[in-house]
ModelCIF file with pLDDT and N, C-alpha, C, O atoms, coordinates in Angstrom:
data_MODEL
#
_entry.id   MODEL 
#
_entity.id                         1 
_entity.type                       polymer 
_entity.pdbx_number_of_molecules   1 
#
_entity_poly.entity_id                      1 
_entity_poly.type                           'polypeptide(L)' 
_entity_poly.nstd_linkage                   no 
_entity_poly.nstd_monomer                   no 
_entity_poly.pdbx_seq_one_letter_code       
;(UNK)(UNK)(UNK)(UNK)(UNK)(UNK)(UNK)(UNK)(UNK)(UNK)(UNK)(UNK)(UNK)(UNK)(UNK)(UNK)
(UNK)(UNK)(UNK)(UNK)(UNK)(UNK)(UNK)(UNK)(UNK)(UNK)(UNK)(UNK)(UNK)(UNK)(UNK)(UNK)
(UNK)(UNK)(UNK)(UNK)(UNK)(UNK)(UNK)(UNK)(UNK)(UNK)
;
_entity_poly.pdbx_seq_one_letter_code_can   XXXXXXXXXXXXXXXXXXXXXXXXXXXXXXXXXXXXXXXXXX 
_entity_poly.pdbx_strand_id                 A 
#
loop_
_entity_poly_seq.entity_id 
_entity_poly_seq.num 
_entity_poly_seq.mon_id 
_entity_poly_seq.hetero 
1 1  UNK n 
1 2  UNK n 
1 3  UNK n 
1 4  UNK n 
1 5  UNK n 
1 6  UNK n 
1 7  UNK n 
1 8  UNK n 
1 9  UNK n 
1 10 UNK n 
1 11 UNK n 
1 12 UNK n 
1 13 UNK n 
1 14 UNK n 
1 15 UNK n 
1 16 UNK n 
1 17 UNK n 
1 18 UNK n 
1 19 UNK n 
1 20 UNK n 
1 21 UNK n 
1 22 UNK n 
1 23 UNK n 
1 24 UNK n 
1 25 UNK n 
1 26 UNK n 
1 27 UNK n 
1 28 UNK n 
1 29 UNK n 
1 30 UNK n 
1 31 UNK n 
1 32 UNK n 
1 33 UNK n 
1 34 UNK n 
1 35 UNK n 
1 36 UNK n 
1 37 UNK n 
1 38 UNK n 
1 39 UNK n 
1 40 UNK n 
1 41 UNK n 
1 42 UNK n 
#
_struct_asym.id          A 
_struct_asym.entity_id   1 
#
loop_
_ma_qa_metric.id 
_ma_qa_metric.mode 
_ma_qa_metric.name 
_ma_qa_metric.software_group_id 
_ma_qa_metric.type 
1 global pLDDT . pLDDT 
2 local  pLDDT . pLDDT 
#
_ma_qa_metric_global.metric_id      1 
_ma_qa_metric_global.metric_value   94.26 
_ma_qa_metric_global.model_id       1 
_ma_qa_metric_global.ordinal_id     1 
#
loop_
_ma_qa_metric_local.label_asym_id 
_ma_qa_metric_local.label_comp_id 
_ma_qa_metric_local.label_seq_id 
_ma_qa_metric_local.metric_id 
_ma_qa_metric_local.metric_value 
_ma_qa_metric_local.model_id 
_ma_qa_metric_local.ordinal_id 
A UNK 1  2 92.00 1 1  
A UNK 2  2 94.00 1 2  
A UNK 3  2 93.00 1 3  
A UNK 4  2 94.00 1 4  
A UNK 5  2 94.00 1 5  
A UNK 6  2 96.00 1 6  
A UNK 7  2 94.00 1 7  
A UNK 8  2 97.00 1 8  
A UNK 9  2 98.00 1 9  
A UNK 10 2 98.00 1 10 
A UNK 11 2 98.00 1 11 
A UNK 12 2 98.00 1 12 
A UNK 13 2 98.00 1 13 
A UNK 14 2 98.00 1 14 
A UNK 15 2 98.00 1 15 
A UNK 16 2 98.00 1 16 
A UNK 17 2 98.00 1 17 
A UNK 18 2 98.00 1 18 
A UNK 19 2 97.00 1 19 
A UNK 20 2 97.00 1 20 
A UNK 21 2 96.00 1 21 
A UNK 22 2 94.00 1 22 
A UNK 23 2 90.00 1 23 
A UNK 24 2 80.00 1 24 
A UNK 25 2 81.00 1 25 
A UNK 26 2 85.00 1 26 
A UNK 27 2 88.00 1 27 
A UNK 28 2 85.00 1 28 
A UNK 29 2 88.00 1 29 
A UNK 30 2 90.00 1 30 
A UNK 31 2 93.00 1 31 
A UNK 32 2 96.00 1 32 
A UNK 33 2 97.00 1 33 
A UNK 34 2 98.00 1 34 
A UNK 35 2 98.00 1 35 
A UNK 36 2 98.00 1 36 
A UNK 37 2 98.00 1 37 
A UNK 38 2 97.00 1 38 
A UNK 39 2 92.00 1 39 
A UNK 40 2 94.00 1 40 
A UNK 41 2 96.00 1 41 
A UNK 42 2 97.00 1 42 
#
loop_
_atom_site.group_PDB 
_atom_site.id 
_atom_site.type_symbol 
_atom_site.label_atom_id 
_atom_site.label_alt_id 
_atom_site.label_comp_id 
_atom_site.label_asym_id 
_atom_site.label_entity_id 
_atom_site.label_seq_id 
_atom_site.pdbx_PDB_ins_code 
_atom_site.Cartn_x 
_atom_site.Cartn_y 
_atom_site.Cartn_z 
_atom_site.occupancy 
_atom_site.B_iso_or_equiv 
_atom_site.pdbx_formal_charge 
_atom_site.auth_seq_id 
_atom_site.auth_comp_id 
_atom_site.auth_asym_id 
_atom_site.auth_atom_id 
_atom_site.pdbx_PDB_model_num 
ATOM 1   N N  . UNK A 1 1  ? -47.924 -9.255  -4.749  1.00 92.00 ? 1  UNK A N  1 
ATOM 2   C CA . UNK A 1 1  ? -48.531 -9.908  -5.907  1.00 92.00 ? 1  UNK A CA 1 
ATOM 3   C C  . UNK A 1 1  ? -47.436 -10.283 -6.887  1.00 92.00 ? 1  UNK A C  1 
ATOM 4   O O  . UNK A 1 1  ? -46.458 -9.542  -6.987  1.00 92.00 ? 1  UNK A O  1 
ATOM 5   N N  . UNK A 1 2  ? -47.533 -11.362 -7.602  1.00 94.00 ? 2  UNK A N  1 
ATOM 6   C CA . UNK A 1 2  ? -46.269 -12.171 -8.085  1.00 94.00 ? 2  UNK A CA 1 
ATOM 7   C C  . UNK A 1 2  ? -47.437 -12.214 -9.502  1.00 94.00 ? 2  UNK A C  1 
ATOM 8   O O  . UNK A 1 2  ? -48.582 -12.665 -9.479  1.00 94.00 ? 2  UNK A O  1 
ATOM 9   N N  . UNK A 1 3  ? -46.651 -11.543 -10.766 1.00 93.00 ? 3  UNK A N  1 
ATOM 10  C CA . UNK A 1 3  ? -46.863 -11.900 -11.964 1.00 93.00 ? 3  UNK A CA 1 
ATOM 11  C C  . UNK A 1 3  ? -45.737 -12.670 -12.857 1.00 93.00 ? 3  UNK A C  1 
ATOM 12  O O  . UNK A 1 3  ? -44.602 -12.224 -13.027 1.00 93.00 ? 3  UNK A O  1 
ATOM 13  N N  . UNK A 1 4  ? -46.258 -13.984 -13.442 1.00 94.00 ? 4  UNK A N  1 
ATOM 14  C CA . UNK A 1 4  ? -45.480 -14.621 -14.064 1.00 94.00 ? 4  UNK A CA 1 
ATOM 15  C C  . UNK A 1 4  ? -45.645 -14.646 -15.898 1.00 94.00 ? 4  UNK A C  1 
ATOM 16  O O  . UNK A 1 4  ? -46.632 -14.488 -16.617 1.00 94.00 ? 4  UNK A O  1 
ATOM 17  N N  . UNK A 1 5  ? -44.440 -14.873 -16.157 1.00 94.00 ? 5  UNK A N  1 
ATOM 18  C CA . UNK A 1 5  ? -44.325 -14.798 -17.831 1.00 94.00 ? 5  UNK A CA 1 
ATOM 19  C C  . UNK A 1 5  ? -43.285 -15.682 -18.256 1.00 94.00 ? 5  UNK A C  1 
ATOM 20  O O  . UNK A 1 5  ? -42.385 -16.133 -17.548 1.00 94.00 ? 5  UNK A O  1 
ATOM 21  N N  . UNK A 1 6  ? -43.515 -15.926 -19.665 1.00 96.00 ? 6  UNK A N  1 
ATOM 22  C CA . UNK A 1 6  ? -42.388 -16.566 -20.268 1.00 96.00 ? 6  UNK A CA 1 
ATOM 23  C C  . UNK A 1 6  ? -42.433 -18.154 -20.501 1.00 96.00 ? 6  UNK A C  1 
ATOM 24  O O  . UNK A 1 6  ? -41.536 -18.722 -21.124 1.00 96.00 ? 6  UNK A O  1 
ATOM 25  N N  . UNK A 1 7  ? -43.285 -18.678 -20.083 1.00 94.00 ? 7  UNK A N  1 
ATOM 26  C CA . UNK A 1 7  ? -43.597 -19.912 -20.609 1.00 94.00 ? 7  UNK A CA 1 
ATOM 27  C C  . UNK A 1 7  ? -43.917 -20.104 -22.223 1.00 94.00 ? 7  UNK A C  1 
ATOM 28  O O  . UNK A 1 7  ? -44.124 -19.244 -23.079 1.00 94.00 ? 7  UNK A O  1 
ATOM 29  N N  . UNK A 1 8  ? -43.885 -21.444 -22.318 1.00 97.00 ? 8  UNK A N  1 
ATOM 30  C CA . UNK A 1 8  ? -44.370 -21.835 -23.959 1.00 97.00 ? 8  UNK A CA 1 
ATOM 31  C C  . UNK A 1 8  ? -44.056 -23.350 -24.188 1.00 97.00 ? 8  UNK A C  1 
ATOM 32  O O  . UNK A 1 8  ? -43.823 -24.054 -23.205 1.00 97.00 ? 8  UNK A O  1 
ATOM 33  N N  . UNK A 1 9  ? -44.041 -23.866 -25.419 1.00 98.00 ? 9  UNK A N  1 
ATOM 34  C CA . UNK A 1 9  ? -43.831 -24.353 -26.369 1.00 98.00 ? 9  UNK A CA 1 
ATOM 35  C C  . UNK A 1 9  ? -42.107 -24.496 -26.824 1.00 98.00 ? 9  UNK A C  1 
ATOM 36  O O  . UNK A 1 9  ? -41.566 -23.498 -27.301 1.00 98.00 ? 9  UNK A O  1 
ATOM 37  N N  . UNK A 1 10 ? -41.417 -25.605 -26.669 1.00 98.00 ? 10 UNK A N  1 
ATOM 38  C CA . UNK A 1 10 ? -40.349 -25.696 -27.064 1.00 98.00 ? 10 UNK A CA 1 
ATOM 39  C C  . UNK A 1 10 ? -39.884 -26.959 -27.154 1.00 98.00 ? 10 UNK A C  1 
ATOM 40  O O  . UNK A 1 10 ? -40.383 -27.807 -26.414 1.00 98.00 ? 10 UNK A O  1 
ATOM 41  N N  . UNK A 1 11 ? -38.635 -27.393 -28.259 1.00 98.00 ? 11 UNK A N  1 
ATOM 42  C CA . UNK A 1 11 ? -38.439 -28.781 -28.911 1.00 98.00 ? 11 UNK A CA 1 
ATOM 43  C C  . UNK A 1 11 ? -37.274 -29.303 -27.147 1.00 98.00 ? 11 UNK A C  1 
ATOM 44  O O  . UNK A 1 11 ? -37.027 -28.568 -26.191 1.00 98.00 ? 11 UNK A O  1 
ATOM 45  N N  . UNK A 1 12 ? -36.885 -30.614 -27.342 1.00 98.00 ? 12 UNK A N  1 
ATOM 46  C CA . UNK A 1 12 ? -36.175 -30.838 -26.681 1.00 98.00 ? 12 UNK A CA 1 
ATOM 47  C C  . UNK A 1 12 ? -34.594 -29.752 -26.776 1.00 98.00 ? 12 UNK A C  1 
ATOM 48  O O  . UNK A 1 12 ? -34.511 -28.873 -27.634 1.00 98.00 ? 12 UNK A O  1 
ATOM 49  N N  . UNK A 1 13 ? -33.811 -29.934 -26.076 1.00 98.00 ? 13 UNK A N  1 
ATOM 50  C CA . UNK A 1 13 ? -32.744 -29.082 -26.357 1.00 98.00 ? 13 UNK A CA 1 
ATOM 51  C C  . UNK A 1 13 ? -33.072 -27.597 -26.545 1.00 98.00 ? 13 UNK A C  1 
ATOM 52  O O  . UNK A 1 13 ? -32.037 -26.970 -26.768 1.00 98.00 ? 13 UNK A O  1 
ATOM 53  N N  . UNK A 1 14 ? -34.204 -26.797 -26.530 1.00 98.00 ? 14 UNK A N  1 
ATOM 54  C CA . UNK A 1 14 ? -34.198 -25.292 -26.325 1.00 98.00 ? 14 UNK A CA 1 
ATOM 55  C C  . UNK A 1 14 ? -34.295 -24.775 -25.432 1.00 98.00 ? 14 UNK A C  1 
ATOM 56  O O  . UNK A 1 14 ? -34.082 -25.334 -24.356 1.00 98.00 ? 14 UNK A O  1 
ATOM 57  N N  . UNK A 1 15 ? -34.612 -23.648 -25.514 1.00 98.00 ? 15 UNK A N  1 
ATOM 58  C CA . UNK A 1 15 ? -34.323 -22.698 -24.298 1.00 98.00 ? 15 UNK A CA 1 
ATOM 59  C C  . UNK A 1 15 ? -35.465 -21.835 -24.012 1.00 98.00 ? 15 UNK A C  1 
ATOM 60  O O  . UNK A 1 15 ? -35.906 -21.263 -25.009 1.00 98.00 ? 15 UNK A O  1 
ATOM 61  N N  . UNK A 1 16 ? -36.013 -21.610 -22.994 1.00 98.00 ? 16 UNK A N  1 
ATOM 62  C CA . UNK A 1 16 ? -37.068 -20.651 -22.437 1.00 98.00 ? 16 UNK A CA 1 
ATOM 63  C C  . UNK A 1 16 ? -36.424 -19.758 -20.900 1.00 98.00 ? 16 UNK A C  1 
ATOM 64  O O  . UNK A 1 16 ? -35.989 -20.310 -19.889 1.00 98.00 ? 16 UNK A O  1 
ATOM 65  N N  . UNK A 1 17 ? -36.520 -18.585 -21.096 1.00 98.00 ? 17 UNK A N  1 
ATOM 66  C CA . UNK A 1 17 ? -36.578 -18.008 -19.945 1.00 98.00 ? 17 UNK A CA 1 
ATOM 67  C C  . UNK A 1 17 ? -37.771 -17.500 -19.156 1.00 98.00 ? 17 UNK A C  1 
ATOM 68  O O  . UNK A 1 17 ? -38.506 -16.797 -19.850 1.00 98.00 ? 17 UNK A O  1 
ATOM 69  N N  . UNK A 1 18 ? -38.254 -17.689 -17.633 1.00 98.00 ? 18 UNK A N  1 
ATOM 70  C CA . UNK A 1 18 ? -39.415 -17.590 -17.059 1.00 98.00 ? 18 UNK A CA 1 
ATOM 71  C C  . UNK A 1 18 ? -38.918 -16.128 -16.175 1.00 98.00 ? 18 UNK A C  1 
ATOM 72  O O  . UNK A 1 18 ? -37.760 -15.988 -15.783 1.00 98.00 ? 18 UNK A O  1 
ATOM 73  N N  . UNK A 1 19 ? -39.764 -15.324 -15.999 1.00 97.00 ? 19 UNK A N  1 
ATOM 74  C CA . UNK A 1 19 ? -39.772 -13.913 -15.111 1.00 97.00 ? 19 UNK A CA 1 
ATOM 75  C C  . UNK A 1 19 ? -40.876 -13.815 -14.353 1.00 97.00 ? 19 UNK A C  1 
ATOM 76  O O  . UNK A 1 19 ? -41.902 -14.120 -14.961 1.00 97.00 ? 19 UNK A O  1 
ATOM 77  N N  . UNK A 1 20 ? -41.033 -13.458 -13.107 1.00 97.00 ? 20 UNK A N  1 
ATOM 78  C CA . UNK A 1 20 ? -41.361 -13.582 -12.314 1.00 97.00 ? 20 UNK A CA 1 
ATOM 79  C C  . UNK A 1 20 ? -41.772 -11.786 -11.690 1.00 97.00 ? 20 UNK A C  1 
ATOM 80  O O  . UNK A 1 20 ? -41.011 -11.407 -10.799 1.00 97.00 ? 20 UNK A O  1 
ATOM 81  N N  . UNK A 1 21 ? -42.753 -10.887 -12.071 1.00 96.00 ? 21 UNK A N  1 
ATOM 82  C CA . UNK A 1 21 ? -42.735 -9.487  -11.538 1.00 96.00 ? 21 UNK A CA 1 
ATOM 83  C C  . UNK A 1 21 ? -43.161 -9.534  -10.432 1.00 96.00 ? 21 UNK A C  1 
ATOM 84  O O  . UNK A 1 21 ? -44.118 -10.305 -10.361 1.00 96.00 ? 21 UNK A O  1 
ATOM 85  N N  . UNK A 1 22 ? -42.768 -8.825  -9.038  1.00 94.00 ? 22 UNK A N  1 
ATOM 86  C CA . UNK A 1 22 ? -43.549 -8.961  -7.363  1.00 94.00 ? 22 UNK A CA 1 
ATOM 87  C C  . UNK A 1 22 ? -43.783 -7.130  -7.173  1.00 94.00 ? 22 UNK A C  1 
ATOM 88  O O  . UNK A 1 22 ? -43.226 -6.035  -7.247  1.00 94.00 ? 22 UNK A O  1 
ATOM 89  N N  . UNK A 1 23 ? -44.843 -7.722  -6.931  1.00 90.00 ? 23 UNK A N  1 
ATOM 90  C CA . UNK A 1 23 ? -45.317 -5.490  -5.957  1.00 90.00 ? 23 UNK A CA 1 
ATOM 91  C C  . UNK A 1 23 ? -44.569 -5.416  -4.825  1.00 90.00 ? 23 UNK A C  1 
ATOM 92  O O  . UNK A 1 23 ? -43.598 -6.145  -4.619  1.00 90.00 ? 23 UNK A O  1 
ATOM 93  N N  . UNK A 1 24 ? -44.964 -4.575  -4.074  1.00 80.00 ? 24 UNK A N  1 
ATOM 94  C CA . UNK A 1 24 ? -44.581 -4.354  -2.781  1.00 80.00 ? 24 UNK A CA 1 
ATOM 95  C C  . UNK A 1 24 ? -42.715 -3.710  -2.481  1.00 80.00 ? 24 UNK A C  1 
ATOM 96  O O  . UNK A 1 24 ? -41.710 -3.777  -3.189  1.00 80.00 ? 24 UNK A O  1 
ATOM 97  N N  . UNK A 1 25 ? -42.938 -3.198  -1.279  1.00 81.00 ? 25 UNK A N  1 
ATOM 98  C CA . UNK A 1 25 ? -41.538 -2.702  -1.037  1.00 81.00 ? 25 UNK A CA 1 
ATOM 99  C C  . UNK A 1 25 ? -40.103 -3.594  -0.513  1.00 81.00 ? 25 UNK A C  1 
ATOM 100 O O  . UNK A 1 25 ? -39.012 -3.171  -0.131  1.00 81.00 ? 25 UNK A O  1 
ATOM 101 N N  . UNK A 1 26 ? -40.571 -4.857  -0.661  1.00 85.00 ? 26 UNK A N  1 
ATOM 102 C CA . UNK A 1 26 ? -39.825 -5.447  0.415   1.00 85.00 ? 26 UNK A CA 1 
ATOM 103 C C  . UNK A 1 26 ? -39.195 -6.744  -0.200  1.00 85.00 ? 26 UNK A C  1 
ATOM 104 O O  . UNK A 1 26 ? -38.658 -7.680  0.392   1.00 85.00 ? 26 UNK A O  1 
ATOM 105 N N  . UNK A 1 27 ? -39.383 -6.571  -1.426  1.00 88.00 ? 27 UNK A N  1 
ATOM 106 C CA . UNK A 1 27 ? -38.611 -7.676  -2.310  1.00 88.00 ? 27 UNK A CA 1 
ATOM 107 C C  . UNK A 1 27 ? -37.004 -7.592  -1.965  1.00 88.00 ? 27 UNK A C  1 
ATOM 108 O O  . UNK A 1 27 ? -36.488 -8.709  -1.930  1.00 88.00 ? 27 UNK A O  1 
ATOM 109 N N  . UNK A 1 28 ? -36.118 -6.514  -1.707  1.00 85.00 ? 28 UNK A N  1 
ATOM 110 C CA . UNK A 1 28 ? -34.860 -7.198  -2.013  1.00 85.00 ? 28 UNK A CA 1 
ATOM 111 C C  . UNK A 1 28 ? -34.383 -7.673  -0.443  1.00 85.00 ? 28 UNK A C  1 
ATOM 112 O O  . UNK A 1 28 ? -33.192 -7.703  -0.134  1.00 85.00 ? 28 UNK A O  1 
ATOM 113 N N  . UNK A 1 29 ? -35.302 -7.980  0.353   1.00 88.00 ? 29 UNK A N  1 
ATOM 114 C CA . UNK A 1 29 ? -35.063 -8.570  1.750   1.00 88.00 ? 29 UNK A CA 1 
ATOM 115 C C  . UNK A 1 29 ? -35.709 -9.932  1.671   1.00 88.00 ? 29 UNK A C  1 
ATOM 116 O O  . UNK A 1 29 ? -35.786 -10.580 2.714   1.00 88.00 ? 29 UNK A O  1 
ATOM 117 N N  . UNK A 1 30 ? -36.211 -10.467 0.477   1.00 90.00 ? 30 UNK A N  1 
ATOM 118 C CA . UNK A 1 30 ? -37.097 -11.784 0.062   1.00 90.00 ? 30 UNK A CA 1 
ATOM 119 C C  . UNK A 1 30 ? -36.417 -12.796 0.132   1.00 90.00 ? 30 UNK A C  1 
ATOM 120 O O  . UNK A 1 30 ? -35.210 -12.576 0.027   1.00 90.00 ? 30 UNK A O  1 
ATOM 121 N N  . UNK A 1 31 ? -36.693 -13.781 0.262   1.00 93.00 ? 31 UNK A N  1 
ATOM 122 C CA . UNK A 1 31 ? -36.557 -15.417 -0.159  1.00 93.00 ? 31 UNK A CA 1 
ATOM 123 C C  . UNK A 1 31 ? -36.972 -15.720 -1.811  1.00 93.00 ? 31 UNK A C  1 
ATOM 124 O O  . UNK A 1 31 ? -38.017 -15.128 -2.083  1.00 93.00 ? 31 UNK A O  1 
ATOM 125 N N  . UNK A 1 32 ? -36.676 -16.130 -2.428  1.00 96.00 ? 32 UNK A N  1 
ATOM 126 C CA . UNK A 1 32 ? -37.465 -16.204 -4.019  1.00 96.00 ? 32 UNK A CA 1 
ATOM 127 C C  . UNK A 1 32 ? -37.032 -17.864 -4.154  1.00 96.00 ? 32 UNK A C  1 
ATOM 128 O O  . UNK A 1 32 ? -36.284 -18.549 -3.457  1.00 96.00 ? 32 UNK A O  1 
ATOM 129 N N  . UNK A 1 33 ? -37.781 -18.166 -5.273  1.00 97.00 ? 33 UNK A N  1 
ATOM 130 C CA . UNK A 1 33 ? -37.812 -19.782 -5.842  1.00 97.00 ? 33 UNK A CA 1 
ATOM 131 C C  . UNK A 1 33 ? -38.824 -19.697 -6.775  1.00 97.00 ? 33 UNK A C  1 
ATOM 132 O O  . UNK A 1 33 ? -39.736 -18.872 -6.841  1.00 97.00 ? 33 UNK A O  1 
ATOM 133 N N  . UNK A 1 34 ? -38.511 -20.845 -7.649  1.00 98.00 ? 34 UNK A N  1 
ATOM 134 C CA . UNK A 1 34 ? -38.834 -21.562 -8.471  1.00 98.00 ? 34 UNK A CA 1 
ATOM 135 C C  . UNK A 1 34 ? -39.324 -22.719 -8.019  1.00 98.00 ? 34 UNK A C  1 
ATOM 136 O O  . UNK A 1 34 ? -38.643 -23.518 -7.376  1.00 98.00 ? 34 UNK A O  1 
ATOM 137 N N  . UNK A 1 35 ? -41.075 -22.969 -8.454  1.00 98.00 ? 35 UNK A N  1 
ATOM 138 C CA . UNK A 1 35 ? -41.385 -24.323 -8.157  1.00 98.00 ? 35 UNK A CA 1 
ATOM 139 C C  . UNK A 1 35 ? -41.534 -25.135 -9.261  1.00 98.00 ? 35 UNK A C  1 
ATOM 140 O O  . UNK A 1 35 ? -40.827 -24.578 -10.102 1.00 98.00 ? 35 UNK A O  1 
ATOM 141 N N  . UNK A 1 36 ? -42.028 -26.126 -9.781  1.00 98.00 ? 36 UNK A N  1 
ATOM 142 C CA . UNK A 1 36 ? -42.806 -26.825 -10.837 1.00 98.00 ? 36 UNK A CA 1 
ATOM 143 C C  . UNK A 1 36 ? -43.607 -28.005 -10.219 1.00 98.00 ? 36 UNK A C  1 
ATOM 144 O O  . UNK A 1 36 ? -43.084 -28.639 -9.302  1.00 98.00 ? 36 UNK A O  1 
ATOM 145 N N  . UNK A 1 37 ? -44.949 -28.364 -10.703 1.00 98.00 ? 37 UNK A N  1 
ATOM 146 C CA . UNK A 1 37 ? -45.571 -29.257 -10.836 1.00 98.00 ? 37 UNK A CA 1 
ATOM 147 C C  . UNK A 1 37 ? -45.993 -29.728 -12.236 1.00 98.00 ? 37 UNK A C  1 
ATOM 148 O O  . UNK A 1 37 ? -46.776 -29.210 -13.033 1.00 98.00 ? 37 UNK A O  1 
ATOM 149 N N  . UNK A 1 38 ? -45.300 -30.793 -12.316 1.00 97.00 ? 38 UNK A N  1 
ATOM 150 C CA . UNK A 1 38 ? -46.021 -32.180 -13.575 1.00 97.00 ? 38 UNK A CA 1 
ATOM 151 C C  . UNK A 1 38 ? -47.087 -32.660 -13.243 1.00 97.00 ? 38 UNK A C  1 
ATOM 152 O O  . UNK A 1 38 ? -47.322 -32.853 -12.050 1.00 97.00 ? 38 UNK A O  1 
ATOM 153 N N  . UNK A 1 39 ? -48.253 -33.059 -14.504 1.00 92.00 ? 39 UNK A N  1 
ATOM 154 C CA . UNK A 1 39 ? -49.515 -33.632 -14.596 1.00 92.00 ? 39 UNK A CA 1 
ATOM 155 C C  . UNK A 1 39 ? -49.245 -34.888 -13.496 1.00 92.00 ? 39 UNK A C  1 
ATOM 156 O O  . UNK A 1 39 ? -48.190 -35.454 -13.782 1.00 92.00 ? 39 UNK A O  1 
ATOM 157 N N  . UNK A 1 40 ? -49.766 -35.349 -12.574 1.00 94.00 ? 40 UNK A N  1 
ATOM 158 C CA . UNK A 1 40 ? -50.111 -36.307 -11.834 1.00 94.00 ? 40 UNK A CA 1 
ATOM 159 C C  . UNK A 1 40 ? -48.889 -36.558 -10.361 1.00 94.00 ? 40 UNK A C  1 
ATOM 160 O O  . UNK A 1 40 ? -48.753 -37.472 -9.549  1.00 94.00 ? 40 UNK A O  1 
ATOM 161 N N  . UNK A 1 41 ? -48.117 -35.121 -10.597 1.00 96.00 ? 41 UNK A N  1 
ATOM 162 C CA . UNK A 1 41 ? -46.864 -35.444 -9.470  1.00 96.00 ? 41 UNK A CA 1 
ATOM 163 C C  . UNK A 1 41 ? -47.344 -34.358 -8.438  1.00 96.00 ? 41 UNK A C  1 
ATOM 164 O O  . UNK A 1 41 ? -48.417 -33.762 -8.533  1.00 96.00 ? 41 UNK A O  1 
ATOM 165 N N  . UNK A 1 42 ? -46.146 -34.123 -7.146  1.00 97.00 ? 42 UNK A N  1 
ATOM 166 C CA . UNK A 1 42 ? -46.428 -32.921 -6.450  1.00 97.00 ? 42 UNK A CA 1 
ATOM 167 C C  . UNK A 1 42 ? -45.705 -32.236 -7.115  1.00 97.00 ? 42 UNK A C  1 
ATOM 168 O O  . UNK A 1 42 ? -45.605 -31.033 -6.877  1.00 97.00 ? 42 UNK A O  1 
#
């Protein structure tokens, strides 16, 4: 199970950091990524 945080609200030029918490025993043998989807894209 993958809990995410750290989104918001920010001007051009700032900064946000996103975290990502996972259960299970077997995370440091993982693959990990970052996706994004924009309104009307994949």
């Amino acid at each position: 199970q993958l809990v995410e945080s750290g989104g918001g609200l920010v001007q051009p030029g700032g900064s946000l950091r996103l975290s990502c918490a996972a259960s299970g025993s077997l995370f440091s043998r993982a693959y990990t990524a970052w996706y994004r989807q924009a309104p009307g894209k994949q």
